[in-house]
Structures are given as C-alpha cells and as structure tokens.
C-alpha atoms as a PDB file:
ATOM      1  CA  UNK A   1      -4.808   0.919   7.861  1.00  0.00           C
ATOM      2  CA  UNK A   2      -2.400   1.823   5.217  1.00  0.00           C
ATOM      3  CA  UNK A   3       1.065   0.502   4.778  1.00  0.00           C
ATOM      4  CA  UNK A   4       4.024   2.691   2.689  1.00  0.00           C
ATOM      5  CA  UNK A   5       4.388   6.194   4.979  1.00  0.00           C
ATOM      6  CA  UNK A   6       2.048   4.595   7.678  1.00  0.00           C
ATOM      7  CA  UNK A   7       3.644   1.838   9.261  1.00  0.00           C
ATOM      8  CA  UNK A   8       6.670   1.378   7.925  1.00  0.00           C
ATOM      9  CA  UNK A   9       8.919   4.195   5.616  1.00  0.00           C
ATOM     10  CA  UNK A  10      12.205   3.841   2.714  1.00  0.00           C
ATOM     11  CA  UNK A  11      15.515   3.890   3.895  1.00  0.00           C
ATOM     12  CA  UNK A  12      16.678   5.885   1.338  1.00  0.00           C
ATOM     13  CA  UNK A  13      14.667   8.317  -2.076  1.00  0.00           C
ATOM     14  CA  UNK A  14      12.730   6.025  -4.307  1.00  0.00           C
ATOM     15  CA  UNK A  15      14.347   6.659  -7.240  1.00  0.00           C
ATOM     16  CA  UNK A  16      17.527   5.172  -6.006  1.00  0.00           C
ATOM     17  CA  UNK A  17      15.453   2.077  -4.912  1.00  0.00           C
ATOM     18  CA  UNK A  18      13.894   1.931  -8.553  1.00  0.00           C
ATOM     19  CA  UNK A  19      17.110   1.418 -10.130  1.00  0.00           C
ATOM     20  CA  UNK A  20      18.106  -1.011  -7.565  1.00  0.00           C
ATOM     21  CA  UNK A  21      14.695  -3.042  -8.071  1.00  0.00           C
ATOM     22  CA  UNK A  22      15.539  -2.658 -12.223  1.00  0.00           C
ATOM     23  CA  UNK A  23      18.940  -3.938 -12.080  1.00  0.00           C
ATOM     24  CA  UNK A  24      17.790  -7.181  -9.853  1.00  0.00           C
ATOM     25  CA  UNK A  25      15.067  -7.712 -13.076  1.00  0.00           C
ATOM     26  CA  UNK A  26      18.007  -7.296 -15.724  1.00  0.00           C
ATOM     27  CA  UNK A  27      19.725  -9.758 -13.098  1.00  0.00           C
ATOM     28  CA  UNK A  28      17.184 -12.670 -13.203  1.00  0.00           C
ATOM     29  CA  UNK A  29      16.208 -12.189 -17.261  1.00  0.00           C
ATOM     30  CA  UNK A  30      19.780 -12.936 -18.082  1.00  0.00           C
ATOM     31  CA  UNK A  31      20.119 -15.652 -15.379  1.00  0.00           C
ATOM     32  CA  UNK A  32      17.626 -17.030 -17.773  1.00  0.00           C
ATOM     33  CA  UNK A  33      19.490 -17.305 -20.700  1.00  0.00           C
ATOM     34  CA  UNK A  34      17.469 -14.301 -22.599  1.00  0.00           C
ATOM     35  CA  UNK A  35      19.684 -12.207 -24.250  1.00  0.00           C
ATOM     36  CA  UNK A  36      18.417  -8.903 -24.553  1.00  0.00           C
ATOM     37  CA  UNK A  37      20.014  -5.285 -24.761  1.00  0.00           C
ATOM     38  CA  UNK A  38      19.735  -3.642 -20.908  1.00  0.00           C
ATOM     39  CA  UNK A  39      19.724  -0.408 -21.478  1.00  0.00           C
ATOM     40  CA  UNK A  40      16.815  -0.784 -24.374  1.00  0.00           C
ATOM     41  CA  UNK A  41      14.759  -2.656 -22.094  1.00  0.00           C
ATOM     42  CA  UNK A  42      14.966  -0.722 -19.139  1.00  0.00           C
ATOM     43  CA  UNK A  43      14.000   2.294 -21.359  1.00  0.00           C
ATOM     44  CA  UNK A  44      11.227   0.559 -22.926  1.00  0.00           C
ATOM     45  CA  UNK A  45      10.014  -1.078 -18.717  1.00  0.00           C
ATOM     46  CA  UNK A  46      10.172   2.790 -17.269  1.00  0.00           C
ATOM     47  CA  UNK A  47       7.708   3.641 -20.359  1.00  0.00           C
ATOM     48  CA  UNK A  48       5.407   1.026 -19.486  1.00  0.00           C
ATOM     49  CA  UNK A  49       5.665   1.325 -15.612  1.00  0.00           C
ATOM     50  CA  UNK A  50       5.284   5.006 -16.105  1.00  0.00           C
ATOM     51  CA  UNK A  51       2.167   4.839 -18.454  1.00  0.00           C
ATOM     52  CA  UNK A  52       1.149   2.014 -16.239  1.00  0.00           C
ATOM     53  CA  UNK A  53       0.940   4.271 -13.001  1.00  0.00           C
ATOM     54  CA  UNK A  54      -0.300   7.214 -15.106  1.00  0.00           C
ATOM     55  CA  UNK A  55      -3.311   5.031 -15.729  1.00  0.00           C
ATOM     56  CA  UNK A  56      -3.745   4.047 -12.302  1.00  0.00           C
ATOM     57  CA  UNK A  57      -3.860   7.153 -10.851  1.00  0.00           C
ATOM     58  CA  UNK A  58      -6.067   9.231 -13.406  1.00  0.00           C
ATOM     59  CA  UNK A  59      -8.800   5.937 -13.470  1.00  0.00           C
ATOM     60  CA  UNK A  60      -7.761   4.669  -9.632  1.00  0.00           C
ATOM     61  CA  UNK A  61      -7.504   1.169 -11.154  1.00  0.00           C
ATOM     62  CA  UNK A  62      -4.656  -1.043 -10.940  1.00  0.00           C
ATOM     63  CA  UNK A  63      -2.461  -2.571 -13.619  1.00  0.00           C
ATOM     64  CA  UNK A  64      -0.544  -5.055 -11.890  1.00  0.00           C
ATOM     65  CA  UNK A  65       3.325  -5.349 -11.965  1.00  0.00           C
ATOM     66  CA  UNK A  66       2.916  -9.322 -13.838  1.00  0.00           C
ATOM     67  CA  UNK A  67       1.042  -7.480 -16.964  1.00  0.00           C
ATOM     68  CA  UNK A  68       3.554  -4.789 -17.059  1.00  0.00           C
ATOM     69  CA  UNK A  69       6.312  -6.884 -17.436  1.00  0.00           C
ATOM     70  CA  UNK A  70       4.509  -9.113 -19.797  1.00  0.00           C
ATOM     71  CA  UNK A  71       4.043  -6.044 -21.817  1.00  0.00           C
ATOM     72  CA  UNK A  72       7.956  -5.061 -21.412  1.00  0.00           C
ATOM     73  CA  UNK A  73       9.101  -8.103 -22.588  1.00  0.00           C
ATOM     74  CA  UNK A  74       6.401  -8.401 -25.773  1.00  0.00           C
ATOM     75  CA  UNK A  75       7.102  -4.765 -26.834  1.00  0.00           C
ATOM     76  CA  UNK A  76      10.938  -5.572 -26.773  1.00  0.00           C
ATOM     77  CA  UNK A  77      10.781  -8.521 -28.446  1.00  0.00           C
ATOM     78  CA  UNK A  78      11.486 -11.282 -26.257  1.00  0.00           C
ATOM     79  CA  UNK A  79      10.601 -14.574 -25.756  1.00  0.00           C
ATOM     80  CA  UNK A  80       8.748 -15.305 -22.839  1.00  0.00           C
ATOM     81  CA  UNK A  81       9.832 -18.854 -21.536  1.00  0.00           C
ATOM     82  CA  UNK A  82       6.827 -19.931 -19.687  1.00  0.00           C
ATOM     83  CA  UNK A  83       3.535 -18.877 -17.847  1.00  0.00           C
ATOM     84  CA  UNK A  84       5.236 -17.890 -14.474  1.00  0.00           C
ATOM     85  CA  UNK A  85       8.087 -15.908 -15.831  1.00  0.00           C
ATOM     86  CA  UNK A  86       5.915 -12.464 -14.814  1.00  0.00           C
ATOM     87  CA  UNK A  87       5.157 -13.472 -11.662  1.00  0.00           C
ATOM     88  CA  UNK A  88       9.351 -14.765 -11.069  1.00  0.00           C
ATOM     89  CA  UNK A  89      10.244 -11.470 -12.411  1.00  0.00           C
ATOM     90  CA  UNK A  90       8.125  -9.751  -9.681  1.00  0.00           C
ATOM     91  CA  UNK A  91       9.392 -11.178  -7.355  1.00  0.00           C
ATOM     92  CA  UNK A  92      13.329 -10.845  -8.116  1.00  0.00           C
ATOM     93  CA  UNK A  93      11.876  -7.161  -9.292  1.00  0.00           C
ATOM     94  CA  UNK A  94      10.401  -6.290  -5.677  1.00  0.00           C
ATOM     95  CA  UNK A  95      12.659  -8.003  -3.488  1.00  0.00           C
ATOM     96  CA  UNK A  96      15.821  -5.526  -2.958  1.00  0.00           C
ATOM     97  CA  UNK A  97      12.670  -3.151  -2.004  1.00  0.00           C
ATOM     98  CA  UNK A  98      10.912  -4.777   0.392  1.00  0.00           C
ATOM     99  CA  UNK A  99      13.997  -5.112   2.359  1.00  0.00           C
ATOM    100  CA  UNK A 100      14.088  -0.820   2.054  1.00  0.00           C
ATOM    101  CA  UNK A 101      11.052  -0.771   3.841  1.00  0.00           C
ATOM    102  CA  UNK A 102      11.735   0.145   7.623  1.00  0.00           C
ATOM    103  CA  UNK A 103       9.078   0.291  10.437  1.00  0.00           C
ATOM    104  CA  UNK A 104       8.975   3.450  12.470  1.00  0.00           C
ATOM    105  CA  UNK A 105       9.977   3.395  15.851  1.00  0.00           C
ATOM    106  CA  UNK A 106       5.741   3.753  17.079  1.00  0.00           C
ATOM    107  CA  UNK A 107       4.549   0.842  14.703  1.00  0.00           C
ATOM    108  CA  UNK A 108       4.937  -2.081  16.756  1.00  0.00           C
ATOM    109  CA  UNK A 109       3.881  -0.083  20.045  1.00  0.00           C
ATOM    110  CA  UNK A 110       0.717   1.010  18.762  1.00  0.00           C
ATOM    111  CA  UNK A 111      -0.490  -2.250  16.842  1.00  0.00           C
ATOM    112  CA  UNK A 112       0.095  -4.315  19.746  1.00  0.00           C
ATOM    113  CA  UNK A 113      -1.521  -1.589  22.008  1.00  0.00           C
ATOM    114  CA  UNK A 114      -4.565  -1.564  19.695  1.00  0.00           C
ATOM    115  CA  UNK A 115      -4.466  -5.364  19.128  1.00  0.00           C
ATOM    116  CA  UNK A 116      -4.489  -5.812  23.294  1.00  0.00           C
ATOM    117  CA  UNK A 117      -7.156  -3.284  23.140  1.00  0.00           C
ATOM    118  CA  UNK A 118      -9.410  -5.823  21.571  1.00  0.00           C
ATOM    119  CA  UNK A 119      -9.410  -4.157  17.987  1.00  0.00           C
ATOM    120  CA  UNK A 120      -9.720  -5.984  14.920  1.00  0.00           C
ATOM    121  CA  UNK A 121      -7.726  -4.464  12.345  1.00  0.00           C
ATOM    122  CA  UNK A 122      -6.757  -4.858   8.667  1.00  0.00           C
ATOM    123  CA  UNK A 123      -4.628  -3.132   6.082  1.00  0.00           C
ATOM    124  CA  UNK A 124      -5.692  -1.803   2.602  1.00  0.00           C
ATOM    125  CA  UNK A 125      -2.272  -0.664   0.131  1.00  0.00           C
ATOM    126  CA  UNK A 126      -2.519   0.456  -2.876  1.00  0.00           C
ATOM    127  CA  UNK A 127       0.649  -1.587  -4.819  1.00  0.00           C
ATOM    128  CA  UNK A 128       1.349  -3.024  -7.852  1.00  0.00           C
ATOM    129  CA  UNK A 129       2.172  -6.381  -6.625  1.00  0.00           C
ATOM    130  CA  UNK A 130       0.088  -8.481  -3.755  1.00  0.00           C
ATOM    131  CA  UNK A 131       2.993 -10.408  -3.023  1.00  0.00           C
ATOM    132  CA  UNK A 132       4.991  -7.323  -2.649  1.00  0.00           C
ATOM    133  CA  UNK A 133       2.620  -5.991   0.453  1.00  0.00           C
ATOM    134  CA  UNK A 134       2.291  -9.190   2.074  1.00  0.00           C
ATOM    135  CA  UNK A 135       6.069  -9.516   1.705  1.00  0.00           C
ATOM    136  CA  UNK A 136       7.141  -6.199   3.457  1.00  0.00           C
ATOM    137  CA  UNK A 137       4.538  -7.051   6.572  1.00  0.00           C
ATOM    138  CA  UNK A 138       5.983 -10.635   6.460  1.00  0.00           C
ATOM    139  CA  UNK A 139       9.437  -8.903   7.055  1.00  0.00           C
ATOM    140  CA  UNK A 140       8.653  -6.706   9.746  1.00  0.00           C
ATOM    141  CA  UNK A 141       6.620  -9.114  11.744  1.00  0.00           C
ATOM    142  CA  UNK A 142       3.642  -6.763  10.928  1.00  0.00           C
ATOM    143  CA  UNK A 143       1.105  -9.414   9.195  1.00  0.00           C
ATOM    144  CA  UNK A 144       0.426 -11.253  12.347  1.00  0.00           C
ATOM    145  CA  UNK A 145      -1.371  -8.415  13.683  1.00  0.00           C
ATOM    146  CA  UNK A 146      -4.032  -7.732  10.750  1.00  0.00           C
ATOM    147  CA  UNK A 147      -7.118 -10.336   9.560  1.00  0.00           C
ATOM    148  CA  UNK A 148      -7.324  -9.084   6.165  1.00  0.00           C
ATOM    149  CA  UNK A 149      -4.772  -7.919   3.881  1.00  0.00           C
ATOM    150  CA  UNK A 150      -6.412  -5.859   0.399  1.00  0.00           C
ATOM    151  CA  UNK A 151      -4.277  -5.059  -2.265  1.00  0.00           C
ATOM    152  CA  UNK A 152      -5.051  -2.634  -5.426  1.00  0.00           C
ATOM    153  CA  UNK A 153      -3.102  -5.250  -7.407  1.00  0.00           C
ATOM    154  CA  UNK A 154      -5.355  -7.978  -5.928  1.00  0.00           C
ATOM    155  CA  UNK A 155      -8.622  -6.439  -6.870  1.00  0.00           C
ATOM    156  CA  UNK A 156      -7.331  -4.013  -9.870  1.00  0.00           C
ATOM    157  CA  UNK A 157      -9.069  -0.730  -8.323  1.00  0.00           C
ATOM    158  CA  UNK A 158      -7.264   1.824  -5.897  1.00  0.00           C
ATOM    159  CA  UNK A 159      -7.995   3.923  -3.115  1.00  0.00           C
ATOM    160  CA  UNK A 160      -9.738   5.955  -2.921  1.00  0.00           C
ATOM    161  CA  UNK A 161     -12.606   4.104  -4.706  1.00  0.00           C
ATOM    162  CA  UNK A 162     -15.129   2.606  -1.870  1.00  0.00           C
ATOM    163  CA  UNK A 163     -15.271  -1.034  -3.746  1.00  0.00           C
ATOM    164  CA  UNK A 164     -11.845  -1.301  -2.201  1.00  0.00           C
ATOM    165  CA  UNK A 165     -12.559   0.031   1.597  1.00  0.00           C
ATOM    166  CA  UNK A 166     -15.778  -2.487   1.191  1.00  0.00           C
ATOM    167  CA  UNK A 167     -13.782  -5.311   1.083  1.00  0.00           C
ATOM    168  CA  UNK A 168     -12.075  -5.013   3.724  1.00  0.00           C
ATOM    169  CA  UNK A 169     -14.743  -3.925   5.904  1.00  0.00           C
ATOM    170  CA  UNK A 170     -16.710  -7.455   4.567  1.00  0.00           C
ATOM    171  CA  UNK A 171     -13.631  -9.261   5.902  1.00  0.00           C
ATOM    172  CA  UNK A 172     -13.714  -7.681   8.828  1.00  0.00           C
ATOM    173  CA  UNK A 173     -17.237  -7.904   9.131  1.00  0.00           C
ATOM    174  CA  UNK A 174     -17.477  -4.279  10.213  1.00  0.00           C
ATOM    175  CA  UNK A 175     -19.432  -1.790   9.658  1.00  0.00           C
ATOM    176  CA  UNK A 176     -18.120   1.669   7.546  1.00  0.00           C
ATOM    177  CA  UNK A 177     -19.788   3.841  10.909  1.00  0.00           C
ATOM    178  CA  UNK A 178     -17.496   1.354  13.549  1.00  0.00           C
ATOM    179  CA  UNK A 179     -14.389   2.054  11.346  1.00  0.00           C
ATOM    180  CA  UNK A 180     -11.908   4.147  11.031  1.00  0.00           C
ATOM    181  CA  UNK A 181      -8.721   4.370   8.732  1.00  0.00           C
ATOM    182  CA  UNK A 182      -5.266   5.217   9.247  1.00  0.00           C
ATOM    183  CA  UNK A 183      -2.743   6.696   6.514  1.00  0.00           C
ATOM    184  CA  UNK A 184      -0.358   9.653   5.210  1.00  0.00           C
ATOM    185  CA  UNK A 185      -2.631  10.137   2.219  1.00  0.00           C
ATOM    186  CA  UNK A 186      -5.391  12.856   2.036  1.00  0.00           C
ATOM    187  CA  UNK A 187      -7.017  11.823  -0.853  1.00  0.00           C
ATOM    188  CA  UNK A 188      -6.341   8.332  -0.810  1.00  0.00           C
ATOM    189  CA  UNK A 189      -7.030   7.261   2.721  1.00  0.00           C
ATOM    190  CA  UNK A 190      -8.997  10.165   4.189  1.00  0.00           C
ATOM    191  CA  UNK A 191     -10.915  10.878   1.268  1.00  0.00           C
ATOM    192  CA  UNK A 192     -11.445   7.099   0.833  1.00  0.00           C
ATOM    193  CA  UNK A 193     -12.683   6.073   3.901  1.00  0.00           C
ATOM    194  CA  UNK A 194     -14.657   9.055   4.204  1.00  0.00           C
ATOM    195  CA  UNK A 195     -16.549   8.372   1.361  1.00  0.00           C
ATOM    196  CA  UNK A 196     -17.244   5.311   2.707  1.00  0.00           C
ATOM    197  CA  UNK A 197     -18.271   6.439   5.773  1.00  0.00           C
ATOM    198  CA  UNK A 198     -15.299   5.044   7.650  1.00  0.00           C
ATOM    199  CA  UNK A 199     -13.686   7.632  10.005  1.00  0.00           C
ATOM    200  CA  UNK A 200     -10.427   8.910   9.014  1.00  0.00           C
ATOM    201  CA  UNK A 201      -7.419   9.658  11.121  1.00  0.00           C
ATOM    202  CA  UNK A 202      -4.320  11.632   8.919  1.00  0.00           C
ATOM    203  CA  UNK A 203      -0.949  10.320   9.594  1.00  0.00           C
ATOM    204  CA  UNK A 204       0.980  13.463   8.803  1.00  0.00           C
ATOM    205  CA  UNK A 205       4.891  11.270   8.160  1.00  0.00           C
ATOM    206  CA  UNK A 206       5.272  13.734   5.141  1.00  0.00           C
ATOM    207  CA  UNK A 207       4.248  17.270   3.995  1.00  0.00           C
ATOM    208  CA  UNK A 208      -0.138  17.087   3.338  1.00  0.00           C
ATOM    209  CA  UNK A 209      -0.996  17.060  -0.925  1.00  0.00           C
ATOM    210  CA  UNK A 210      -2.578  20.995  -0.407  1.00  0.00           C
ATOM    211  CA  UNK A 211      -5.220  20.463  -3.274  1.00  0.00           C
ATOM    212  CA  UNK A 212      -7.090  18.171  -1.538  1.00  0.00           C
ATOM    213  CA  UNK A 213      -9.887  19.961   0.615  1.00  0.00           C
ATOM    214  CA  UNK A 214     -10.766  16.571   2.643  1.00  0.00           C
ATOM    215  CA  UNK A 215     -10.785  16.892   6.027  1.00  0.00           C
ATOM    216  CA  UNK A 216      -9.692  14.151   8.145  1.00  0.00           C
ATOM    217  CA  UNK A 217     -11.562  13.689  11.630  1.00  0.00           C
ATOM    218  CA  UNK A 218      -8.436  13.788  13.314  1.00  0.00           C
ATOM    219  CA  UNK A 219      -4.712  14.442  12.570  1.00  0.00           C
ATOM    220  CA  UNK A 220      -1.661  12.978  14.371  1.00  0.00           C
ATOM    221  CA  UNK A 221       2.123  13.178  13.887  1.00  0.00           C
ATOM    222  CA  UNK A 222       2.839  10.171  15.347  1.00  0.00           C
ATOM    223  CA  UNK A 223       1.128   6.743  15.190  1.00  0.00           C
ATOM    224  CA  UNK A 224       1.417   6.186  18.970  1.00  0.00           C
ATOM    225  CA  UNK A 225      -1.472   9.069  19.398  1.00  0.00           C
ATOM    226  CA  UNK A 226      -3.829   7.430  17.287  1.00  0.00           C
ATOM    227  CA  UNK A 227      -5.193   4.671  20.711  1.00  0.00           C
ATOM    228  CA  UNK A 228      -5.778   7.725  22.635  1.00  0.00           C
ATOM    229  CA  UNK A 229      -8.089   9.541  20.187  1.00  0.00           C
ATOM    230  CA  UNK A 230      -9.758   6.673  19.455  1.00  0.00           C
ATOM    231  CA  UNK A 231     -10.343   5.596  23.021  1.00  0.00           C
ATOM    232  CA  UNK A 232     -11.742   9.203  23.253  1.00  0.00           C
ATOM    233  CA  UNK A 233     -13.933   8.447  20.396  1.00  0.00           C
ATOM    234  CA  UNK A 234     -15.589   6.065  22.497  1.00  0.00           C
ATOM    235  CA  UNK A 235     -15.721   7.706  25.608  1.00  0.00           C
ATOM    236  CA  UNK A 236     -17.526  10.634  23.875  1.00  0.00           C
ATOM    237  CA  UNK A 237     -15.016  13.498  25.087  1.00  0.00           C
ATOM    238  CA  UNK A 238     -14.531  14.953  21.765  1.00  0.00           C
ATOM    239  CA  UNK A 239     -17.088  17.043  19.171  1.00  0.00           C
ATOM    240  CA  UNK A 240     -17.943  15.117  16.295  1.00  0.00           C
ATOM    241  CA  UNK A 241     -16.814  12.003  17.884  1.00  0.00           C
ATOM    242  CA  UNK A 242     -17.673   8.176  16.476  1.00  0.00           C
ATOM    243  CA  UNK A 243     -20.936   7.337  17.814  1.00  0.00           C
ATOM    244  CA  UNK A 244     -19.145   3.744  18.350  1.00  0.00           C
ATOM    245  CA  UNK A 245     -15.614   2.327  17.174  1.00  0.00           C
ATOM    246  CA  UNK A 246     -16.360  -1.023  18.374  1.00  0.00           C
ATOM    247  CA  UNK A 247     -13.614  -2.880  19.587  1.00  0.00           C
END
C-alpha cells in the first residue's frame, strides 16, 4: 500500500510546506552555532534537492535526504560538526511536514476493516527519508496496522522497480499472484506492482498522469471500496479476477 495521496493527504500546496520544512533547517544549523548566509544556502539546498529528485526519478533510485544535506553543507562551505549532523538536520528538516500530513476520512475505516478481515498488509513509499515515513504513520496511528514498512530511502531504488515490491512481499512472505497494491500513482504503484505480478487497485485522490498506458485491475475513488472488490476477487464475481488474494 502506498502512503502520500493514499492514506493520508497535505493540508495545504507543497511548495508552501517546502519553505516551511527549509526555514526549520536554517532554524536548527544556526541553533548550532554555524554561521552561514540563509539565503545562499537555501539557494545552493533547492539545487541539490532538485538535481537530487531529478536523478531519482529519471534512474528510479533514491538519494537520500542525509547525503543531500551533506552535499549542501560541503558545497557551501561549512563545517560539518559531527557524524549525525545529516541525520539531526532531517529530522528538524521533515518535522513541520509530517505534521501536514492528514489522513482521509476512509483510512482508518478501511485498514481496520481489512486488518479484521484477516489481511496482512504492508506499505511501500517512495521518500527521501525512512524516518520521515515511519514518522507520519507513527502520527496518525497508521503503523500499527502494517508488518513491514519499505522505504526508497531505505533501500536507494524507487517504485516502480520490482527489487522494491520484492521486499516487501519477502516480509510479508507473500506471493506477487496473492497480492495486490494500493496507490494514486499509475506508473509508480500500478505499473509497479504489475510488473511484479502483484494486482493493482488505482486510488484516483488526484487527476491520473495521462502518459502512462498501465492499466490498473481496478479503479476506486475512495479507499473504503477497495474491501469490497477485493472480497469479490475472491469470490470470483468479477472477469479477470485474482485467482486467490489470500487473506
């Protein structure tokens, strides 16, 4: 199951969350005692964040948010002042964030109806920070419901690459054919668990990427639908059905 757009959405546009997460970073470095120009930095941190996610998204790897503020603070000259100043400065960088992350009104509903179904169930993001994921489901009470969490930042590869969907699966201990995925994004999620062999349910939150010609098995506007068409999965009322989505 995915995470951002899935299960829980922003309160407000990202780029106004962005600035919010920058100024908390500027925040903590100078809490530090580094003395640094703000403006310059930030310019120089949107270049690498930008190039960062450029890369991630042409290869579908995953530079995680630790070696792009390593690289922030080397290209603008600053000292770093010890080994666990990246992953401090994630943190402080992430946290006004994870608090912007709100759970629809069907997220609960459905997980526990799925969970009390018997289900096992586990969550695969693609994020620049581990600790970021685990943070938001931590927040919203959502963890307790999935066995495995996979991150892109945890394994450095993205959806839709199948390494990642395998991973999960093996924690799971699932097969791709009893599977299926849920998320907003075509090519990430359907695509990926498609090529997996996983079977795909689109969770249409926002308007569909139109160059992707991936078709999802199913499509739902609402999470709350997605027990039903799985439980008709199973009972074999529906063409091209799961042969099994064991429980």
């Amino acid at each position: 199951m995915d995470v951002g757009d899935t299960l829980v959405h922003l309160d407000r546009p990202w780029d106004d969350i962005f600035q919010t997460d920058l100024e908390a970073l500027c925040d903590y470095l100078t809490s530090l005692g580094i003395k640094f120009d703000a403006e310059k930095f930030n310019d120089m941190f949107i270049r690498v964040f930008n190039d960062a996610s450029y890369r991630a998204d042409l290869f579908k790897i995953e530079i995680p948010f630790e070696e792009i503020i390593s690289k922030s603070l080397r290209k603008s000259g600053l000292q770093v002042l010890g080994v666990d100043l990246p992953t401090k400065a994630m943190i402080e960088f992430y946290r006004p964030e994870v608090e912007a992350w709100q759970l629809y009104p069907d997220t609960i509903e459905t997980l526990t109806k799925l969970s009390s179904d018997g289900y096992v169930m586990g969550v695969i993001s693609n994020a620049k920070s581990d600790w970021f994921v685990r943070a938001i489901l931590r927040r919203r009470d959502l963890d307790r419901f999935f066995k495995t969490i996979v991150t892109s930042a945890a394994l450095k590869i993205r959806k839709p690459r199948y390494e990642i969907f395998r991973r999960a699966l093996a924690d799971l201990g699932v097969a791709p054919s009893d599977a299926v995925f849920m998320g907003d994004s075509i090519q990430a999620d359907v695509g990926g668990a498609k090529n997996m062999g996983m079977y795909s349910i689109h969770v249409l939150r926002k308007p569909v990427e139109s160059t992707n010609l991936t078709r999802p098995d199913a499509t739902v506007t609402t999470l709350s639908e997605t027990p039903g068409i799985i439980a008709q999965w199973n009972n074999g009322s529906q063409k091209n059905y799961p042969p099994t989505v064991q429980p």
